[in-house]
PDB file of N, CA and C in Angstrom:
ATOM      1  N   UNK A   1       0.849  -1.159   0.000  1.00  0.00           N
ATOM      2  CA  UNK A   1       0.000   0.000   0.000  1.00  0.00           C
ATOM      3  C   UNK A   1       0.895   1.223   0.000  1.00  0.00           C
ATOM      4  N   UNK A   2       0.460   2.108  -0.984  1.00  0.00           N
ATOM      5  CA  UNK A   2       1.440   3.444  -1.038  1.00  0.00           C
ATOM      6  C   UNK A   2       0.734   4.549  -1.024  1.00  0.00           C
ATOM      7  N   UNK A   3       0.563   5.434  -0.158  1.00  0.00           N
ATOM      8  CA  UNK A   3      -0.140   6.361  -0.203  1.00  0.00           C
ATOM      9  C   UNK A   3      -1.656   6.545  -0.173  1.00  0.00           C
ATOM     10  N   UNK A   4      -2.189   5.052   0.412  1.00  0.00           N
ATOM     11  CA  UNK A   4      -3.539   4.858   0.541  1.00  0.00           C
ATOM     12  C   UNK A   4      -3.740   4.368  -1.021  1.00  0.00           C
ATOM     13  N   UNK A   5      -3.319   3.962  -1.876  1.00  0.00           N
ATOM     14  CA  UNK A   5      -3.273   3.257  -2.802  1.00  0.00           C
ATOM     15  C   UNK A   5      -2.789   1.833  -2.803  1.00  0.00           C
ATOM     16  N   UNK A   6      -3.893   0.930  -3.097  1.00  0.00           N
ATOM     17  CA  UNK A   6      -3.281  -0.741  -3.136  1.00  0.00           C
ATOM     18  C   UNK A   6      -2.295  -0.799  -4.979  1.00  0.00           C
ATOM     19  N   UNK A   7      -1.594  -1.684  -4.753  1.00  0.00           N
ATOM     20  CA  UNK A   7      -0.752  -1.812  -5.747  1.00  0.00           C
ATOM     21  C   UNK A   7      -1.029  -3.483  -6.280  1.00  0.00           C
ATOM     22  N   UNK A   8      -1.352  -3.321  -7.724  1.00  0.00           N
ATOM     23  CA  UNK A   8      -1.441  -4.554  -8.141  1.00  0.00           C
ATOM     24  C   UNK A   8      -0.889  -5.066  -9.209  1.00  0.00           C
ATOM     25  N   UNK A   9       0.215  -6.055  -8.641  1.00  0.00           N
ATOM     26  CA  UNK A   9       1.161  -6.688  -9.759  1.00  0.00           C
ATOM     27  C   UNK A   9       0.239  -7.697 -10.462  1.00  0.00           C
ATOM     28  N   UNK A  10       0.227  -7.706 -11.933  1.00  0.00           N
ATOM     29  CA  UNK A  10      -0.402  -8.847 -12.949  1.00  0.00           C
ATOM     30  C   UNK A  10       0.674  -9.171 -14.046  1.00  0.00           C
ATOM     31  N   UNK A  11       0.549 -10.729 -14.112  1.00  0.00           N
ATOM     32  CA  UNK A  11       1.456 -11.334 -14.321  1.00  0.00           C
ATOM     33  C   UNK A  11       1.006 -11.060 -16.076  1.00  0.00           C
ATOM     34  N   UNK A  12       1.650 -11.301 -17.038  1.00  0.00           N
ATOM     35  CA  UNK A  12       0.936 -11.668 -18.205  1.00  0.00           C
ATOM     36  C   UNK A  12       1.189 -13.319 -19.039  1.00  0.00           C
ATOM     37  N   UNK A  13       1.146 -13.855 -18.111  1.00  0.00           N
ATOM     38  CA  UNK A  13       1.513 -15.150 -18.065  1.00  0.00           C
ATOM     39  C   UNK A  13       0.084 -15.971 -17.519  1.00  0.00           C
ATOM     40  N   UNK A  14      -0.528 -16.365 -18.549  1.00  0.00           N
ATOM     41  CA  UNK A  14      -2.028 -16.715 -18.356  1.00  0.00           C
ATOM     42  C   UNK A  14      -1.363 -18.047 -17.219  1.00  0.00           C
ATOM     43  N   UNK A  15      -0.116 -19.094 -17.188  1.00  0.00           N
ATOM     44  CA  UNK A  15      -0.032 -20.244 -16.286  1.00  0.00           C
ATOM     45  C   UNK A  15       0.897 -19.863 -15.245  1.00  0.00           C
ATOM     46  N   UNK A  16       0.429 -18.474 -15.410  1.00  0.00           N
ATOM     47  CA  UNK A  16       1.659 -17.672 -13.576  1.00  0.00           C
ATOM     48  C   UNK A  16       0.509 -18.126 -12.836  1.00  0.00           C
ATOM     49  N   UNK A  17      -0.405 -18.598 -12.056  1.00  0.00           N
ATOM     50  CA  UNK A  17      -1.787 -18.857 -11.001  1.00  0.00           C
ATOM     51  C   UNK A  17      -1.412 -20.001 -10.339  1.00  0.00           C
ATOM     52  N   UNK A  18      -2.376 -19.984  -9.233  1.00  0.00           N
ATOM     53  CA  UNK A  18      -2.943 -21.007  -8.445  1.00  0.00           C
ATOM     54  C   UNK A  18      -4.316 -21.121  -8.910  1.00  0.00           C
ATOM     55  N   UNK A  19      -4.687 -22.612  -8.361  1.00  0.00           N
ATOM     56  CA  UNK A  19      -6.012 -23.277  -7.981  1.00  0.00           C
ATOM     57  C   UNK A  19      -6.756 -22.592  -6.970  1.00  0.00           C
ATOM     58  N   UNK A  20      -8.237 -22.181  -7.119  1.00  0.00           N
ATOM     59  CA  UNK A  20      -9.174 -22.073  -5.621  1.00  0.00           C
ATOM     60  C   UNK A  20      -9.358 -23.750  -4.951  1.00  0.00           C
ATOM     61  N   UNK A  21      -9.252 -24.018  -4.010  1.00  0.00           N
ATOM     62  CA  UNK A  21     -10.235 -25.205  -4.079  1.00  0.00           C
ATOM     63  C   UNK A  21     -11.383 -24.777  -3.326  1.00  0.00           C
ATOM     64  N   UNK A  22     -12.059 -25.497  -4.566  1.00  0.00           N
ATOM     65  CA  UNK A  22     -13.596 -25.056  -4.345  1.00  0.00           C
ATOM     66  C   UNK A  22     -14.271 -26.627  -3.987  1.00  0.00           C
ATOM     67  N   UNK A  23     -13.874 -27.746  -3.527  1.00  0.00           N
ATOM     68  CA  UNK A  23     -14.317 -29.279  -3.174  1.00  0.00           C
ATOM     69  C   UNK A  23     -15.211 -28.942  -2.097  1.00  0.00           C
ATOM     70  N   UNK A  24     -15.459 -27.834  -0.834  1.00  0.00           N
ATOM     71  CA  UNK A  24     -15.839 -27.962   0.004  1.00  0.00           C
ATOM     72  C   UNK A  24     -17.087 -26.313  -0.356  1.00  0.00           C
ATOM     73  N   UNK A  25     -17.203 -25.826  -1.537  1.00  0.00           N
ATOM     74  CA  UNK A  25     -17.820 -24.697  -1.714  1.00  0.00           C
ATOM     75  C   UNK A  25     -19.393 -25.762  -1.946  1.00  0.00           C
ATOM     76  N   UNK A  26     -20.254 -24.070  -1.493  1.00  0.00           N
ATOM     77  CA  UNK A  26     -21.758 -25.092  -1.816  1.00  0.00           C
ATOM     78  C   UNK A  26     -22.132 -24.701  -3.385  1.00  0.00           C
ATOM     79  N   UNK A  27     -23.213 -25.383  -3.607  1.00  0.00           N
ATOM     80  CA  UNK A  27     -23.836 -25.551  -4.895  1.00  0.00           C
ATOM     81  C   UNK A  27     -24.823 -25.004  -4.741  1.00  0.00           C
ATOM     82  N   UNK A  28     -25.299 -24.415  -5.440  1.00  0.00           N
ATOM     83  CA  UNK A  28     -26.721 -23.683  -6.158  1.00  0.00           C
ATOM     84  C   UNK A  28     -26.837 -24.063  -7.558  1.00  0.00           C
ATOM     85  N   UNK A  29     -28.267 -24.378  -6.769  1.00  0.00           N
ATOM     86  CA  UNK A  29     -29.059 -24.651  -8.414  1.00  0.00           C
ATOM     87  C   UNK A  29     -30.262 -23.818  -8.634  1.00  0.00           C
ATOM     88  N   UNK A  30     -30.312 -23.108  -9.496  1.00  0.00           N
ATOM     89  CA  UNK A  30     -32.140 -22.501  -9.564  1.00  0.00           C
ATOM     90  C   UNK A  30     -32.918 -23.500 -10.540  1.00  0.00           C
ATOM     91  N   UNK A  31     -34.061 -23.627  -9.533  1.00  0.00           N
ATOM     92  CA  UNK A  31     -35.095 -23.916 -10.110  1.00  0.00           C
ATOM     93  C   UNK A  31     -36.064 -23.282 -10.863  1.00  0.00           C
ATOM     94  N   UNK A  32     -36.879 -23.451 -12.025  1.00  0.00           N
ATOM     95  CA  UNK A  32     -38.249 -22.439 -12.898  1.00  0.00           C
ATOM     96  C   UNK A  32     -39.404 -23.699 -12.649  1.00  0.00           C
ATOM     97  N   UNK A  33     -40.285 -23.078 -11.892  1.00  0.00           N
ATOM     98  CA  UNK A  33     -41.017 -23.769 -11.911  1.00  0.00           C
ATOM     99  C   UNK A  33     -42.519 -23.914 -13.434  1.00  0.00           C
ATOM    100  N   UNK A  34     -42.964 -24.561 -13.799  1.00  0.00           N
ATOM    101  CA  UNK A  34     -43.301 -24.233 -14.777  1.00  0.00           C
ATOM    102  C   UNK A  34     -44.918 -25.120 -14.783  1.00  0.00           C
ATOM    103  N   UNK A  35     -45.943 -24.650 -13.935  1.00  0.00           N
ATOM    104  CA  UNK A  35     -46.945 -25.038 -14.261  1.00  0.00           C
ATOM    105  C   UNK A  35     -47.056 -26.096 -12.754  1.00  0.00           C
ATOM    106  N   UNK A  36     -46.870 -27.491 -12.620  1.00  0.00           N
ATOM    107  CA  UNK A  36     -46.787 -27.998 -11.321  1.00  0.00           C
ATOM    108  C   UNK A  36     -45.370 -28.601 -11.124  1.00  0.00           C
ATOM    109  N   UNK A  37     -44.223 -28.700 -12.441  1.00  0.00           N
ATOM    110  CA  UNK A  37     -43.581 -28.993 -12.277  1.00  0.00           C
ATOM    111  C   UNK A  37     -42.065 -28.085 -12.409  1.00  0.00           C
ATOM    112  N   UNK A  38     -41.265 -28.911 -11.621  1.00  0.00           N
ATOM    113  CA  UNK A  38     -39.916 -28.047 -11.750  1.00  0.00           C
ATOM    114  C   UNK A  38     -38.811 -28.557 -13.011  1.00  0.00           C
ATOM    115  N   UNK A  39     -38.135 -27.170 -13.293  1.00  0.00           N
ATOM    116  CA  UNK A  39     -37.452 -27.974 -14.078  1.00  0.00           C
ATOM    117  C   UNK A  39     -35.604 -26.873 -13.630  1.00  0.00           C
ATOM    118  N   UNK A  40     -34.584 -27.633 -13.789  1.00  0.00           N
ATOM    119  CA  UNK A  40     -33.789 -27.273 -13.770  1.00  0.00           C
ATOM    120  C   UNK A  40     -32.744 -26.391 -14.015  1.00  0.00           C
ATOM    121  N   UNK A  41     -33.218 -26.371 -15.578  1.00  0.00           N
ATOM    122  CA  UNK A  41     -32.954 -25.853 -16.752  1.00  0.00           C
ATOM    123  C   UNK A  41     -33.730 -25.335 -17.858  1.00  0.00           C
ATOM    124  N   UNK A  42     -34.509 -24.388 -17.833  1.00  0.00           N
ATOM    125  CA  UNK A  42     -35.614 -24.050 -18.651  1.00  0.00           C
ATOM    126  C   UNK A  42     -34.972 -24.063 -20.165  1.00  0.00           C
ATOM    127  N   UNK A  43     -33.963 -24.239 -20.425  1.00  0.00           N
ATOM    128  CA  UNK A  43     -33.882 -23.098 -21.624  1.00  0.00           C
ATOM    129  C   UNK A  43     -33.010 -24.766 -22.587  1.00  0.00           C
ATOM    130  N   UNK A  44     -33.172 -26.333 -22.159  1.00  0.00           N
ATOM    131  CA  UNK A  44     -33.180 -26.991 -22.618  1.00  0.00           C
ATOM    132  C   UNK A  44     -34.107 -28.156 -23.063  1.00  0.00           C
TER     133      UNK A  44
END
């Protein structure tokens, strides 16, 4: 931090990264309900 400014180095090296692990993140799903039934995915 310099002057109340954060400083951000970017690599231009798309395989300079890490992994999130996301194994323990939750899932969302939306549902459309459509008449009495649900469906998952409306738009297939």
């Amino acid at each position: 931090m310099d002057g109340g400014q954060v400083d951000i180095h970017l690599s231009d090296d798309p395989f300079d990264c890490w992994r999130i692990d996301v194994s323990t993140a939750p899932l969302l799903v939306t549902l459309c309900k459509v008449s009495l039934l649900l469906s998952d995915d409306p738009h297939t």
